[in-house]
Protein backbone atom coordinates (compact mmCIF):
# COMPACT_ATOMS: atom_id res chain seq x y z
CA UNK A 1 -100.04 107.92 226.91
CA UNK A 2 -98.21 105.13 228.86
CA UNK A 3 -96.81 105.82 232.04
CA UNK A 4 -95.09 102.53 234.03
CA UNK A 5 -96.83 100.34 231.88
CA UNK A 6 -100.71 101.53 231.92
CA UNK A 7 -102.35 103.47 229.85
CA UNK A 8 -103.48 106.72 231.57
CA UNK A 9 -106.26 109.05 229.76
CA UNK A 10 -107.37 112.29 231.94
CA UNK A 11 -109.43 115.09 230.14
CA UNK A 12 -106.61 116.56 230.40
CA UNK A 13 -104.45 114.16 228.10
CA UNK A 14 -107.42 113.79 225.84
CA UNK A 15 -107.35 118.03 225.63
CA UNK A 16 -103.65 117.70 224.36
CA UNK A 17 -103.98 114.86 221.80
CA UNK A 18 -106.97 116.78 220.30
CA UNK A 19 -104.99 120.09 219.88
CA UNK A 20 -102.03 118.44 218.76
CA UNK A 21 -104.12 116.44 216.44
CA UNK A 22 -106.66 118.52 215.03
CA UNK A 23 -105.48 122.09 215.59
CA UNK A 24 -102.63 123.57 212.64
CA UNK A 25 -99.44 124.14 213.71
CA UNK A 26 -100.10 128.19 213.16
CA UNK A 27 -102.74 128.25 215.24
CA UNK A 28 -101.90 126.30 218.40
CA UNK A 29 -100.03 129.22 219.64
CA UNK A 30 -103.20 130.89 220.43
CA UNK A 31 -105.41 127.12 221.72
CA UNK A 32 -102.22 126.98 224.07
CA UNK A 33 -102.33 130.60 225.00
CA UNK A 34 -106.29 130.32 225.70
CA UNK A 35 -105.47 126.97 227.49
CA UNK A 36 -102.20 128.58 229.63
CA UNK A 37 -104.30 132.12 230.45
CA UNK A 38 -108.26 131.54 229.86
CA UNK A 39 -108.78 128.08 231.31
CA UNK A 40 -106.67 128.25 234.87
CA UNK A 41 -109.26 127.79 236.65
CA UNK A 42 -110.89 124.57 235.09
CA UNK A 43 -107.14 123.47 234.48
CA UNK A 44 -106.59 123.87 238.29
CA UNK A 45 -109.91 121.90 239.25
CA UNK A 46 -108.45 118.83 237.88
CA UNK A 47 -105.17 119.48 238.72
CA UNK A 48 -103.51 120.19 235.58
CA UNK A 49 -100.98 123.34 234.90
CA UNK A 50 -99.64 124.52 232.10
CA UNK A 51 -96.80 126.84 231.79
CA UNK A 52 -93.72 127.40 229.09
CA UNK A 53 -90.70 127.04 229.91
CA UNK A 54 -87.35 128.01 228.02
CA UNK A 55 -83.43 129.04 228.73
CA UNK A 56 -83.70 132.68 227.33
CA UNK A 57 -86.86 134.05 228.86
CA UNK A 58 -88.72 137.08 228.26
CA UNK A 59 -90.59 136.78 231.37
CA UNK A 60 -88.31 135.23 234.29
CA UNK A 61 -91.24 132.84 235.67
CA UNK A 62 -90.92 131.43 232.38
CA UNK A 63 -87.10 130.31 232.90
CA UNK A 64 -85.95 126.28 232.77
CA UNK A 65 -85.84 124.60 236.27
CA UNK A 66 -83.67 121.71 236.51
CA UNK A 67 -86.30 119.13 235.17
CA UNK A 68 -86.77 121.20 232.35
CA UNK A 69 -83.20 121.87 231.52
CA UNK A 70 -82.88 118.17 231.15
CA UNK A 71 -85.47 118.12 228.35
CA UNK A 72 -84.93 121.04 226.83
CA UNK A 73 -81.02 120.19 226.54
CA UNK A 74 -81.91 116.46 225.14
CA UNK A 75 -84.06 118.19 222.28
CA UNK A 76 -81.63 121.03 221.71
CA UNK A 77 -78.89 117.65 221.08
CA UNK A 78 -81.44 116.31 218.49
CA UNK A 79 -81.79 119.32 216.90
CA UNK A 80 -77.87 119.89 216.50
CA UNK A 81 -78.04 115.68 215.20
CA UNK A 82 -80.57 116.57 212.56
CA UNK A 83 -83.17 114.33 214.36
CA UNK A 84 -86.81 114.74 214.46
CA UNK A 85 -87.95 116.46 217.67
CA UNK A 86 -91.20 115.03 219.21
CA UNK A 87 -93.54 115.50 222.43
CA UNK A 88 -91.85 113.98 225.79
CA UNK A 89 -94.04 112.30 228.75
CA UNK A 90 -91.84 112.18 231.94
CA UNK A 91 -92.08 111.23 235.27
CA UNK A 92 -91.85 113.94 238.18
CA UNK A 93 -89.47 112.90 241.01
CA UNK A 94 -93.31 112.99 243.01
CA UNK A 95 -94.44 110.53 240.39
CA UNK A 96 -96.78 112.81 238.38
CA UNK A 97 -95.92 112.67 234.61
CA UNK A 98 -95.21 115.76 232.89
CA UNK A 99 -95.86 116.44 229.12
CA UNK A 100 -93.32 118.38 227.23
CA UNK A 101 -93.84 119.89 223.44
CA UNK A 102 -91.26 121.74 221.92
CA UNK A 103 -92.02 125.02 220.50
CA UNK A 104 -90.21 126.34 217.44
CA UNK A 105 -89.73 129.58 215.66
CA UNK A 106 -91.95 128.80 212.76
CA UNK A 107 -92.44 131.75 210.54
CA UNK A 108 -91.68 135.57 210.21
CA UNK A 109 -94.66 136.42 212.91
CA UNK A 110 -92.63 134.86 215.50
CA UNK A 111 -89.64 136.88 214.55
CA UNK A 112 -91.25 140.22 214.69
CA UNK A 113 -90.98 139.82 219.00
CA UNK A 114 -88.11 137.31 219.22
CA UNK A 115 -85.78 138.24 216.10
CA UNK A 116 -83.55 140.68 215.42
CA UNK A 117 -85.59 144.02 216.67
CA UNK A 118 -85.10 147.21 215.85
CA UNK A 119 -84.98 150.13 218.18
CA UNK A 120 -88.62 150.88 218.52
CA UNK A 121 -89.55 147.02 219.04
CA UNK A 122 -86.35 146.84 221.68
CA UNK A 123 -87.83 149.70 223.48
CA UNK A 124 -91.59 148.93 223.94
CA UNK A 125 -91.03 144.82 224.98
CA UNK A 126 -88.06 146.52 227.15
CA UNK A 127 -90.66 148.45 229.17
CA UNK A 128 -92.60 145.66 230.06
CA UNK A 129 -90.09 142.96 230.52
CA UNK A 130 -86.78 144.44 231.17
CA UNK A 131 -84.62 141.44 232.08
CA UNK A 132 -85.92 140.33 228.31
CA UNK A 133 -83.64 137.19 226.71
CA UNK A 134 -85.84 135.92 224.61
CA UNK A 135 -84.76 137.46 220.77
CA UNK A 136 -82.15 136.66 218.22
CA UNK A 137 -84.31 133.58 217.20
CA UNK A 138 -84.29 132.37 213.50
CA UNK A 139 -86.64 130.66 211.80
CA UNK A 140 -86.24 126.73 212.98
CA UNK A 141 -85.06 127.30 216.65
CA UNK A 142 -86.02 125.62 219.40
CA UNK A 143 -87.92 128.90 221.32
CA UNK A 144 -89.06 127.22 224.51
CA UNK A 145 -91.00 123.76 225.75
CA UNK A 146 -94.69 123.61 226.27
CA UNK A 147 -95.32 122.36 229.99
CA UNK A 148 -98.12 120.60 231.14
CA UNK A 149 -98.04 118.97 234.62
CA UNK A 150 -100.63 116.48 235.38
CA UNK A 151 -100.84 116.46 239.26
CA UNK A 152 -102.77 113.46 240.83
């Protein structure tokens, strides 16, 4: 990763090119999940947060701020173009660079929470989250944006 011209490699950065790299697409739901929840602590120690981040959330800490709103609008354009979409590095208006990674609606599992539900689905994710956006999804659609903020 390349940020104003030098090359800048944290644990952190070297943790994200690994699971992007080695880990299949069907599983990095749950490295990310461990990564988000289970690792906070270690995350937080070298000053590196993750969070995701989307327009229709199911959880409202979860909802686009205006630096994400930028990328996430930008990749929902490429989608609409037919273009590839791809990881994002940007720079914070603080100067730390921030690592964005789409995440798509890839297969049927994902649609069981955030497709079409029916009543008895509705009602049991209503009584935990009941502000709840975050269905209607097909398979292909841009679901939210992977977060990670690498604070100096």
């Amino acid at each position: 990763m390349t940020l104003k011209g030098r090359l800048v490699i944290t644990p952190a950065t070297l943790c994200v090119s690994i699971v992007s790299a080695l880990v299949p697409t069907w599983r990095r739901f749950d490295v990310w999940y461990t990564l988000t929840y289970e690792g906070d602590e270690w995350l937080t120690k070298y000053g590196v947060t993750f969070s995701r981040k989307t327009d229709k959330p199911r959880n409202p800490g979860n909802a686009l701020d205006a630096t994400d709103t930028k990328t996430f609008t930008a990749m929902k354009i490429d989608m609409e173009n037919k273009k590839p979409l791809s990881s994002k590095v940007i720079q914070a208006e603080d100067g730390h660079p921030i690592y964005y990674k789409p995440l798509l609606i890839s297969n049927d599992v994902c649609l069981k929470c955030h497709g079409s539900l029916d009543k008895e689905s509705e009602n049991k994710i209503r009584s935990i989250y009941q502000e709840d956006k975050a269905t209607e999804y097909k398979i292909g659609d841009l679901r939210a944006l992977i977060r990670i903020d690498f604070n100096h």
